[in-house]
Protein backbone atom coordinates (compact mmCIF):
# COMPACT_ATOMS: atom_id res chain seq x y z
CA UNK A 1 128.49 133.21 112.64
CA UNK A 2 132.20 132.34 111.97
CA UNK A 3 133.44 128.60 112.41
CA UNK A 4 135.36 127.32 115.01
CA UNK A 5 139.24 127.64 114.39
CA UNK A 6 140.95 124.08 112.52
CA UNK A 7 143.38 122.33 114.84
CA UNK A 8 146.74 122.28 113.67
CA UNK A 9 147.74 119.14 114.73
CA UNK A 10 145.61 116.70 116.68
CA UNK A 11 146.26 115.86 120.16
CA UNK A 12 147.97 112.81 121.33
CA UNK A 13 145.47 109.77 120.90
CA UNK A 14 143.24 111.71 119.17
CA UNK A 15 141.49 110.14 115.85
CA UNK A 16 141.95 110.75 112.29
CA UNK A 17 138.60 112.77 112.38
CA UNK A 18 139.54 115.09 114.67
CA UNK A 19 141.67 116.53 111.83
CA UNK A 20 138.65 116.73 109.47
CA UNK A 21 136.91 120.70 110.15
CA UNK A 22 132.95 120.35 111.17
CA UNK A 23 130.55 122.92 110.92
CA UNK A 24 129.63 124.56 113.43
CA UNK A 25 125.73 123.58 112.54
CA UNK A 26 127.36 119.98 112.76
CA UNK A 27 124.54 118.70 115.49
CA UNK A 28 121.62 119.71 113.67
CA UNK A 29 122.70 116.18 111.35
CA UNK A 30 121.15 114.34 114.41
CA UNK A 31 117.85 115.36 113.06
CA UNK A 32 117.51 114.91 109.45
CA UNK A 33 119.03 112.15 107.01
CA UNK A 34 119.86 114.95 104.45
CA UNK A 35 123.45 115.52 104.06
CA UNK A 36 124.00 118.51 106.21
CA UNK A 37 127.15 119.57 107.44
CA UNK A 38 129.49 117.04 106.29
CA UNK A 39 132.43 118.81 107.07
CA UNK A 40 135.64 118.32 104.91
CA UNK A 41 139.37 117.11 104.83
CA UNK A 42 141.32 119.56 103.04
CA UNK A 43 139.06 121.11 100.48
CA UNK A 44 137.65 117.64 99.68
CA UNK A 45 134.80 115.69 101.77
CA UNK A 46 135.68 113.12 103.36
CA UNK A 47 136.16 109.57 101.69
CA UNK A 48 133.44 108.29 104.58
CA UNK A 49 130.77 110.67 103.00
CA UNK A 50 131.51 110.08 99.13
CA UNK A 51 131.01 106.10 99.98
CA UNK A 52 127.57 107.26 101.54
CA UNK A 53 126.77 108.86 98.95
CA UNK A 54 127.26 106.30 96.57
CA UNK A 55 125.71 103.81 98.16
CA UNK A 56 122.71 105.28 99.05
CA UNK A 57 122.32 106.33 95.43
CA UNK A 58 122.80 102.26 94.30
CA UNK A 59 120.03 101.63 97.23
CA UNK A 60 117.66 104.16 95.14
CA UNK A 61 118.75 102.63 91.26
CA UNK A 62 118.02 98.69 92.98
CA UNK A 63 114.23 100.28 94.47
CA UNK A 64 113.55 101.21 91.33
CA UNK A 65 115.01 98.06 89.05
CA UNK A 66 114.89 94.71 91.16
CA UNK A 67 112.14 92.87 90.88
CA UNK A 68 109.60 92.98 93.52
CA UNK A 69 109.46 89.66 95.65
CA UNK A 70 106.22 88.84 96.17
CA UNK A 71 106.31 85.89 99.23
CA UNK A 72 108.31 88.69 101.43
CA UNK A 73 105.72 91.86 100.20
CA UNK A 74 102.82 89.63 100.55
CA UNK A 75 103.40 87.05 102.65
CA UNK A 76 99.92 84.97 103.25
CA UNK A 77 97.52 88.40 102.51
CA UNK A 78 95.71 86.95 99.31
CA UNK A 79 95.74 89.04 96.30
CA UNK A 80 94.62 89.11 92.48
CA UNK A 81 97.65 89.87 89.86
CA UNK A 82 96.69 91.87 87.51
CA UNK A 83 98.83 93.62 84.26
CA UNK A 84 99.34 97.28 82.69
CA UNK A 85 99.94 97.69 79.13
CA UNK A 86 103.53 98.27 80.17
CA UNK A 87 105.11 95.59 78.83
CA UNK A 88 108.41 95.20 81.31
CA UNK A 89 110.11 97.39 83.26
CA UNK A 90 112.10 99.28 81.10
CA UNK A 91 108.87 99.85 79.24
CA UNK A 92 107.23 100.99 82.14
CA UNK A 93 109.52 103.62 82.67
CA UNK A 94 109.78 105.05 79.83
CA UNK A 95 105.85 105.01 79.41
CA UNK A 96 103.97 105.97 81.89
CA UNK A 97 100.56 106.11 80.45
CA UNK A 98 101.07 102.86 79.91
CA UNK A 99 101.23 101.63 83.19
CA UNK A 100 97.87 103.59 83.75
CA UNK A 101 95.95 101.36 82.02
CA UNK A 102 94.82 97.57 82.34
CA UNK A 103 95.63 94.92 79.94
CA UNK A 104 91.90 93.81 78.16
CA UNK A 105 92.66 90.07 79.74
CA UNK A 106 93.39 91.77 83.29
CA UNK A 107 90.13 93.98 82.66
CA UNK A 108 88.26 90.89 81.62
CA UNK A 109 88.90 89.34 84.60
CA UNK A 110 88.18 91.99 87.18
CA UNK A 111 85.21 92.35 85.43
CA UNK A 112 83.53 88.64 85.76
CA UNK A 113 84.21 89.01 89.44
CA UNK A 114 82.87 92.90 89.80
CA UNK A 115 79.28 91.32 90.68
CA UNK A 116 77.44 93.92 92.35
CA UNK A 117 80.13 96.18 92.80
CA UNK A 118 81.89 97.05 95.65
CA UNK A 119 82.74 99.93 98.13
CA UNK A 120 86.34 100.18 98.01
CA UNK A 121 88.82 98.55 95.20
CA UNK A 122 92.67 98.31 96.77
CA UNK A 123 95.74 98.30 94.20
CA UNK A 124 99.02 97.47 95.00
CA UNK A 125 101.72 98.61 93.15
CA UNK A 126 105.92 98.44 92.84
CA UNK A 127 105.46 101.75 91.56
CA UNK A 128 108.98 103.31 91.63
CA UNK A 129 110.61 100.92 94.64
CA UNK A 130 109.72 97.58 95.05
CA UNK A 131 111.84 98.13 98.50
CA UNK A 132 108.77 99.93 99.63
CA UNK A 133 106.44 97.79 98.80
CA UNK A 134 108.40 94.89 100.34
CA UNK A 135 109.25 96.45 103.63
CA UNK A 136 106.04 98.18 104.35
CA UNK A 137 103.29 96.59 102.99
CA UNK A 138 102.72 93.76 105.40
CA UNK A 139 102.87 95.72 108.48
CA UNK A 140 100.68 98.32 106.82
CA UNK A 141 98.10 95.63 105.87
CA UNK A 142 97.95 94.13 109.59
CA UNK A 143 97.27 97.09 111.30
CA UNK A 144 94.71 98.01 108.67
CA UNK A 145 92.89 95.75 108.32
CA UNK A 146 90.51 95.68 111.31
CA UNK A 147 90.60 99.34 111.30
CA UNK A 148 88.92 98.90 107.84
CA UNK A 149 86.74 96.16 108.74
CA UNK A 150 85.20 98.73 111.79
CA UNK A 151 84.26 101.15 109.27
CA UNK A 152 81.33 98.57 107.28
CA UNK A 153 82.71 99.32 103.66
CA UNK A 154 83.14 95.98 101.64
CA UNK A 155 86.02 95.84 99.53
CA UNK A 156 87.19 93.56 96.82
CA UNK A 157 90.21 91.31 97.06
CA UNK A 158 92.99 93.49 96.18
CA UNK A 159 94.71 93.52 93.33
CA UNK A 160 98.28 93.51 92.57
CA UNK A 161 100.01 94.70 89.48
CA UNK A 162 103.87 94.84 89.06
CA UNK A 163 104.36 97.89 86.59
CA UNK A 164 101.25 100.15 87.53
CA UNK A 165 101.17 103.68 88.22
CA UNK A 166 98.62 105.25 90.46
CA UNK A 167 95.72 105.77 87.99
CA UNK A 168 96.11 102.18 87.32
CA UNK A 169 93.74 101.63 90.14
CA UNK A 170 90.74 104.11 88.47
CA UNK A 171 90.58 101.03 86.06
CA UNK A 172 90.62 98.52 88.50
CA UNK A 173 88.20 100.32 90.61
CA UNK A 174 85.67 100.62 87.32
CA UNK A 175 86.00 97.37 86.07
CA UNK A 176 84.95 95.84 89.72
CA UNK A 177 82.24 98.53 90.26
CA UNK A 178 84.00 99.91 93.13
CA UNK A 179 82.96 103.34 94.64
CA UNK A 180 86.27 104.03 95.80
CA UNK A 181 89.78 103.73 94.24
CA UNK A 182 93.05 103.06 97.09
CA UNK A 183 96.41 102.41 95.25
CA UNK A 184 99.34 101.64 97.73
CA UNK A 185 102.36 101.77 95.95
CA UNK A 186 105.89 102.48 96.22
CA UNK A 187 107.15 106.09 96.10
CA UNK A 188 110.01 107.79 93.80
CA UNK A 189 112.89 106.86 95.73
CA UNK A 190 114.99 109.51 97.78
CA UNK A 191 119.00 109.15 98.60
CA UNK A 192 117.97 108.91 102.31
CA UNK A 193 114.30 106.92 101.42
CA UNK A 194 114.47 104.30 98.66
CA UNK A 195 111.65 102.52 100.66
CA UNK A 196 109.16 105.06 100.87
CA UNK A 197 105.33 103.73 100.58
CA UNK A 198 102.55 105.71 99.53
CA UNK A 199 98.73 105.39 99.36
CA UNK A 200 96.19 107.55 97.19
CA UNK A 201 92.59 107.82 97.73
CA UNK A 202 89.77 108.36 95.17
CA UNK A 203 86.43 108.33 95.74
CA UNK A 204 84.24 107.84 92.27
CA UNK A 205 87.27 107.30 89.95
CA UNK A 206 86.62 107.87 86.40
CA UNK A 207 88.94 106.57 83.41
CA UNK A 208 90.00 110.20 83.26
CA UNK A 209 90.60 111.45 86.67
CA UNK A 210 93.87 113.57 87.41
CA UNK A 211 95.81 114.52 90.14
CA UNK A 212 93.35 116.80 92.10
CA UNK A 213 90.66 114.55 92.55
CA UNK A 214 93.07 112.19 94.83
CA UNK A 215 94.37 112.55 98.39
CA UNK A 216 97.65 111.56 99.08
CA UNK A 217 99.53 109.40 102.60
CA UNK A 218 103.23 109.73 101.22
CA UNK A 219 106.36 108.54 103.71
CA UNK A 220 105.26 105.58 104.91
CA UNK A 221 108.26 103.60 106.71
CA UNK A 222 109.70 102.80 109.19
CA UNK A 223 111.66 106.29 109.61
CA UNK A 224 108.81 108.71 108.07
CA UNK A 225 105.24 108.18 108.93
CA UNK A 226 104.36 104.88 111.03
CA UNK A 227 101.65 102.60 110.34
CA UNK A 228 99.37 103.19 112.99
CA UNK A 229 99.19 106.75 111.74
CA UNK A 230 99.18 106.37 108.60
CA UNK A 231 96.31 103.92 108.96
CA UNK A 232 94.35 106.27 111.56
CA UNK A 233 94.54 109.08 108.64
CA UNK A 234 93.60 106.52 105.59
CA UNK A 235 90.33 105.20 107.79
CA UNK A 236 89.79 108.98 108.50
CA UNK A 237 90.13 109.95 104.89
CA UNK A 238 87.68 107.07 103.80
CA UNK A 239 85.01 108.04 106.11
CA UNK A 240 84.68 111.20 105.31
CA UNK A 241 85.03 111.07 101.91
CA UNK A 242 82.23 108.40 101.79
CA UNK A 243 80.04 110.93 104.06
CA UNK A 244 80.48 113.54 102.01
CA UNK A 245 81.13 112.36 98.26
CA UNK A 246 83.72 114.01 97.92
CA UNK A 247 88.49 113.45 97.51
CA UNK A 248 91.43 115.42 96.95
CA UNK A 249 91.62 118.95 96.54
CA UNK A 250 87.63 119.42 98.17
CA UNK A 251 89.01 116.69 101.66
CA UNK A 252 91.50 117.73 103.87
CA UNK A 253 93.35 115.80 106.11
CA UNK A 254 92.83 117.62 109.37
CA UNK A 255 89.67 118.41 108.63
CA UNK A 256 88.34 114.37 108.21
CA UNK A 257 90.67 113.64 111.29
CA UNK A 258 89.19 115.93 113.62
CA UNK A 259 85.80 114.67 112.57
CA UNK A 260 86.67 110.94 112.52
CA UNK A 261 85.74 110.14 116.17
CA UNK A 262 82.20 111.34 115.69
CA UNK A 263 81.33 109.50 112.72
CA UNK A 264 79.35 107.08 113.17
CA UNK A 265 79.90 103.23 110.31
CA UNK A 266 76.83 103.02 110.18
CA UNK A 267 75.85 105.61 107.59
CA UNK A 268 79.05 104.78 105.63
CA UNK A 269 77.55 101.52 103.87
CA UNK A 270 74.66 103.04 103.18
């Protein structure tokens, strides 16, 4: 389909963008954030678009750098700090497996207040944006937890750790004796998402449990998925995987979500 013909000259009154040439797929930028028919001055994009650009791209550098505030992710939910063997940030990027594993002092401690175990171990993480974390976790928390409370699982306080990854939370999970593994934790940031929260579920986490074995709630935010949905699918998730023994690769989400009304708490603790 050919493009609609440049103007020449713009009309009287007219603005300085009328002179800049749109595609003619221009309206289809209503519904995405990705940078879709930007249209162009000359044979250069338009100074509006480059300062997007590059601010969106110092939005995703701060996710991943600043320091996670703790009083604005947190608020008054009570939580246990914990350490990875990543020593500092820079550290923690450049080493992943180290921010997979606990500190012995961190494991100590989780471990004189495992007790009898638990049902479910929760892990919260800065992962790769500490916006994430701090926009999205309080909301998130609210609305989940007397959903979580419905389904008769007891859980351990949960823990927070600054540099952790998401297997981080198969070690906190063993060390309290927990049957279940959640880390929420903020996402790889995107140009258009630098505060993208995601949660991954494990049931029976093992020291070396990969990928597979986990299922994933990615986009949380307020533009992606919303909290009340994300929290309907996480309850869903943790039902069924507690009914059938089961994560990851052998649980889908439709699947646990069409079943989820007729499960019944009951059996859950059991």
């Amino acid at each position: 389909m050919a493009c609609p013909p440049e103007s020449v000259r713009p009309a009287d009154g007219a603005k300085p963008d009328d002179l800049v040439r749109e595609d003619f797929w221009a309206g289809l930028r209503s519904w995405t954030d990705a940078r879709i028919a930007l249209g162009r001055a000359g044979v250069s994009q338009r100074t509006r678009d480059v300062l997007a650009f590059q601010l969106d791209h110092a939005r995703a550098r701060d996710a991943v750098h600043q320091v996670l505030d703790r009083e604005t992710a947190f608020g008054s939910i009570e939580f246990l700090e914990v350490t990875s063997r990543a020593p500092d940030r820079a550290g923690f990027l450049r080493r992943p497996d180290l921010g997979r594993l606990l500190t012995p002092e961190s494991e100590a401690m989780l471990a004189a207040r495992a007790g009898n175990g638990f049902d479910v171990a929760f892990t919260v993480s800065a992962g790769l944006s500490s916006t994430a974390v701090e926009r999205n976790f309080q909301p998130f928390w609210h609305e989940f937890a007397p959903a979580f409370a419905s389904l008769g699982l007891s859980a351990a306080p949960p823990c927070f750790a600054e540099q952790g990854r998401v297997a981080l939370g198969d070690r906190v999970a063993l060390a309290l004796k927990a049957r279940m593994a959640v880390v929420v934790i903020g996402e790889r940031p995107g140009l258009s998402s630098p505060d993208s929260m995601g949660i991954y579920m494990t049931y029976a986490p093992k020291s070396d449990t990969t990928d597979e074995a986990r299922n994933c709630i990615s986009n949380i935010r307020s533009a992606g998925l919303g909290y009340a949905e994300a929290v309907r699918t996480l309850c869903a998730l943790m039902r069924e995987a507690f009914r059938r023994s089961v994560s990851g690769v052998e649980l889908k989400v439709d699947d646990a979500l069409a079943l989820a009304p007729g499960a019944g708490a009951g059996e859950l603790a059991e």
